[in-house]
Structures are given as structure tokens and as C-alpha cells.
C-alpha atoms as a PDB file:
ATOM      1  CA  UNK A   1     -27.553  42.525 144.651  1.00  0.00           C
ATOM      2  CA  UNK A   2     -29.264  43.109 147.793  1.00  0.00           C
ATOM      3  CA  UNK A   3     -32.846  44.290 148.281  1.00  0.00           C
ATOM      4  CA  UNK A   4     -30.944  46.853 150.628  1.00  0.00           C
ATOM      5  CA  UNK A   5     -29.068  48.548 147.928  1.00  0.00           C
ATOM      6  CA  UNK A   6     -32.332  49.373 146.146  1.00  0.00           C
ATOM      7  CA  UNK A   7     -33.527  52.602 146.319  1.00  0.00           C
ATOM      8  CA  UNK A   8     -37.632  52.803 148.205  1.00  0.00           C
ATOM      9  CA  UNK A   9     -38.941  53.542 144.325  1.00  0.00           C
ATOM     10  CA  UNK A  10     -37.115  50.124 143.134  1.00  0.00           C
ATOM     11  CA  UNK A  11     -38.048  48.538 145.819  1.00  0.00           C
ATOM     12  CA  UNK A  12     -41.951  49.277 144.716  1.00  0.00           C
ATOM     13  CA  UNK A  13     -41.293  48.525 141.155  1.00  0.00           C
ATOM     14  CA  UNK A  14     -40.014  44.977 142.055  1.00  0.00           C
ATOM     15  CA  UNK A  15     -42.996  44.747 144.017  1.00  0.00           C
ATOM     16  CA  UNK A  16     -44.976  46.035 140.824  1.00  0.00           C
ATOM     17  CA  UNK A  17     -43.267  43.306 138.837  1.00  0.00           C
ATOM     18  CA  UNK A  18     -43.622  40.769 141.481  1.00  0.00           C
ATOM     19  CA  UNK A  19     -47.724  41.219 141.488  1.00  0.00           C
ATOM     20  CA  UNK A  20     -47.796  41.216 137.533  1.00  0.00           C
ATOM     21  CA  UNK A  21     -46.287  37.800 137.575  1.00  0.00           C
ATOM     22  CA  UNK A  22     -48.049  36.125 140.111  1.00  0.00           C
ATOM     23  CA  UNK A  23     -51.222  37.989 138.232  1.00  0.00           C
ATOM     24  CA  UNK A  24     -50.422  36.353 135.042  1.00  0.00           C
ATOM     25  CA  UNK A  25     -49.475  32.802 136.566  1.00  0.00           C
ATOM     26  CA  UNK A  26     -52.959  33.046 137.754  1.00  0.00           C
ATOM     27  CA  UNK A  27     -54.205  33.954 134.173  1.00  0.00           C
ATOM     28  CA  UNK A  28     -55.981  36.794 135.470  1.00  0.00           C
ATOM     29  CA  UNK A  29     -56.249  40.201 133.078  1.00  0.00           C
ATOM     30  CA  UNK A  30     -55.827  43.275 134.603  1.00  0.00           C
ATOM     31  CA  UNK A  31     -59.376  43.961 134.431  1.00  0.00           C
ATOM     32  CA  UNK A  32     -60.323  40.985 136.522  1.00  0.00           C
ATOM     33  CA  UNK A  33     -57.803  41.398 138.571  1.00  0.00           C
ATOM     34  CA  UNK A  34     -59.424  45.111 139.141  1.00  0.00           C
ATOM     35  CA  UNK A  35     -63.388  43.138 139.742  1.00  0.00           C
ATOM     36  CA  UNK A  36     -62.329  40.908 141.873  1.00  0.00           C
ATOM     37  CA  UNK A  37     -60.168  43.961 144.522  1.00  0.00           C
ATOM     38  CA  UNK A  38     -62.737  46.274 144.281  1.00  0.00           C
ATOM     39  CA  UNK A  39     -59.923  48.460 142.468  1.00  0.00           C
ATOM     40  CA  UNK A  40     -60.125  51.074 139.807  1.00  0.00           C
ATOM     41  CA  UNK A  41     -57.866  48.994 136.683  1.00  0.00           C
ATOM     42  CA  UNK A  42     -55.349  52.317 136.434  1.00  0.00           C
ATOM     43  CA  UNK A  43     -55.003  51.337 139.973  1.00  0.00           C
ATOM     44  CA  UNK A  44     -53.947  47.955 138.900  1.00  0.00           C
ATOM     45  CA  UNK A  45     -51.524  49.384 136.011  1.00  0.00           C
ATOM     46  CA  UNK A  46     -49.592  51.751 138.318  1.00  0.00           C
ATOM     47  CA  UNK A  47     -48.522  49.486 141.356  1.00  0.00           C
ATOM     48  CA  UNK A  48     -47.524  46.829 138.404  1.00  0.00           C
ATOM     49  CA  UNK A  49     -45.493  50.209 137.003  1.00  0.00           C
ATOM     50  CA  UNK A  50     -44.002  50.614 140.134  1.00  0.00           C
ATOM     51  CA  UNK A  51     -46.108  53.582 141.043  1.00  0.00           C
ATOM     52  CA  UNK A  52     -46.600  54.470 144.858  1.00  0.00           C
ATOM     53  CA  UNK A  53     -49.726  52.629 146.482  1.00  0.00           C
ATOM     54  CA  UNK A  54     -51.140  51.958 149.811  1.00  0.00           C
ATOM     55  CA  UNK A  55     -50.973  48.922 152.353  1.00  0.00           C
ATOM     56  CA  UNK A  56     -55.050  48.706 151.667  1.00  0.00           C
ATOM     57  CA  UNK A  57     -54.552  48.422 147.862  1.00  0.00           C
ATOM     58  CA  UNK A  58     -51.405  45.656 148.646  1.00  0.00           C
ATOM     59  CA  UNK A  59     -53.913  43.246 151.188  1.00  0.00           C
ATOM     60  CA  UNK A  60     -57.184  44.074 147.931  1.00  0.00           C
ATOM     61  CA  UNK A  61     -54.409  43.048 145.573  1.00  0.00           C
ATOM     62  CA  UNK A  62     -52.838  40.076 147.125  1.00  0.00           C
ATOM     63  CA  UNK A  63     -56.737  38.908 148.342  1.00  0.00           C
ATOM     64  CA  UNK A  64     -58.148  38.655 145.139  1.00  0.00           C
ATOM     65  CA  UNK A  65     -55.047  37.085 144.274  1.00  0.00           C
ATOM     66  CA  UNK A  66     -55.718  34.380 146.800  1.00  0.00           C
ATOM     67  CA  UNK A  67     -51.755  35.430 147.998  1.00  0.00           C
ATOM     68  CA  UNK A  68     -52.858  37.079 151.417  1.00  0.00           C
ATOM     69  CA  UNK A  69     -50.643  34.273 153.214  1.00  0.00           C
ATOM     70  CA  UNK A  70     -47.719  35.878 151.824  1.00  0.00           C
ATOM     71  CA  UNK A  71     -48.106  38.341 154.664  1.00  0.00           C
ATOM     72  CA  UNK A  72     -46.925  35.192 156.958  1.00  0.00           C
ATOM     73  CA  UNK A  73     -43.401  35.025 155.170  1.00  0.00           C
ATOM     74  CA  UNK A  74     -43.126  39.182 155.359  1.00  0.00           C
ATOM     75  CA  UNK A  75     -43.786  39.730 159.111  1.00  0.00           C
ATOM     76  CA  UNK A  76     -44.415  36.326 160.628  1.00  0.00           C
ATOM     77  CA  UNK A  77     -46.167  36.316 164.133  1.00  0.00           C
ATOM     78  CA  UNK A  78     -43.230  36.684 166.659  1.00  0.00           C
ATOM     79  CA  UNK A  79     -44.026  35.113 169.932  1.00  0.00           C
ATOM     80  CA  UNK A  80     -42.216  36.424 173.240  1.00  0.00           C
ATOM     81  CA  UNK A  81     -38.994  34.647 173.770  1.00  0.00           C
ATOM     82  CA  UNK A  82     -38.915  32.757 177.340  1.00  0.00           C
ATOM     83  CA  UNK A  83     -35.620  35.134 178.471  1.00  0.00           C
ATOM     84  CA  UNK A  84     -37.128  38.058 177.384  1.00  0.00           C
ATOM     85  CA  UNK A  85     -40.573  37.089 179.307  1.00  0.00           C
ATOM     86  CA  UNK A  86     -38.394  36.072 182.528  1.00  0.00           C
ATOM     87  CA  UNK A  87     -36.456  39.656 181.930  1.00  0.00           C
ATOM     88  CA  UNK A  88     -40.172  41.304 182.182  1.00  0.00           C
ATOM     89  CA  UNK A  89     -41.415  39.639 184.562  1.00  0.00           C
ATOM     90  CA  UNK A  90     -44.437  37.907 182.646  1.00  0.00           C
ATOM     91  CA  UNK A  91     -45.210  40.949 180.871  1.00  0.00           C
ATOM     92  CA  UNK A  92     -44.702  41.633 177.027  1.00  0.00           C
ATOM     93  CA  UNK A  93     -43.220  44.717 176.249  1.00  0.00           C
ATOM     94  CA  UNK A  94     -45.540  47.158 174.616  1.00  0.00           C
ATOM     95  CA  UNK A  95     -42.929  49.883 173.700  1.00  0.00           C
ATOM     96  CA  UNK A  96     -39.237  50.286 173.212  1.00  0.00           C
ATOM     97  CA  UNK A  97     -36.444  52.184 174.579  1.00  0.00           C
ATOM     98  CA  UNK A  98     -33.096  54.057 174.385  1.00  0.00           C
ATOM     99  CA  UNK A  99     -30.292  51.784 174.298  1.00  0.00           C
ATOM    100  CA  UNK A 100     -27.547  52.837 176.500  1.00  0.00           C
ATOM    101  CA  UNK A 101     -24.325  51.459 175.953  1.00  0.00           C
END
């Protein structure tokens, strides 16, 4: 099934279940895990339940994982195509607008 057929609360428990395996390939309890973010260990418990958290608590999380360059394969750095550079004259474009078709 796609990731778009889940519903946003699936979608954060796979993420919950995601972090709890990478957590235990590293061998790392949940209260180590909790040390080494700076996080409170219910924290830990309720993103790995699927519970709502913030982008902070996922970059603590995958840091003290030594996972941060996951973030890469999520939203990798997108550089300014050469046609779209030519179509702005040399200038990036900084917001976007209505598309009129």
C-alpha cells in the first residue's frame, strides 16, 4: 500500500515504529536513548507509540541516534535547474504563484 493511503496518525505511528527499530539495531534502551536527546523517556515511549511530536524532538531523536543524515534522503538539497535560472533571469525564486491555465 502506499504511504499516501495512510491516514497523518499512521503515518506517525510508522514513523514511531521506524525509530524503535533503528533504536534497537543500535542496542540502545529507551532510557539511553532519552540521555543521550536531552528527552524526557515518556517522550521517547510516545513518538515510538505513534503519539504526535515535534520536528525538534524528530532532529534530538534521530541525533542521538547518529541518523541525522536521513534528513538528506527526506528533503535532499534541490539546486536551481539551468531553465528555470535562464526563465528568471539569474535569480532564484523566493516565492510561488497562481498557476493559470
Amino acid at each position: 500500500m502506499s504511504i499516501y493511503g495512510f491516514t497523518d496518525f499512521a503515518i506517525l505511528k510508522e514513523i514511531g515504529k521506524r525509530l524503535k527499530q533503528k533504536r534497537l539495531e543500535k542496542n540502545i534502551s529507551q532510557k539511553d536513548l532519552s540521555e543521550l536527546s536531552g528527552l524526557n523517556r515518556s517522550t521517547i515511549v510516545g513518538v515510538e507509540k505513534g503519539k504526535p511530536f515535534s520536528m525538534l524532538t524528530f532532529i534530538q531523536i534521530l541525533r542521538a541516534l547518529k541518523e541525522l543524515d536521513e534528513l538528506d534522503s527526506i528533503l535532499p538539497e534541490q539546486g536551481i535547474s539551468p531553465l528555470q535560472l535562464a526563465k528568471f533571469k539569474g535569480r532564484a525564486r523566493k516565492r510561488a504563484s497562481k498557476s493559470y491555465k
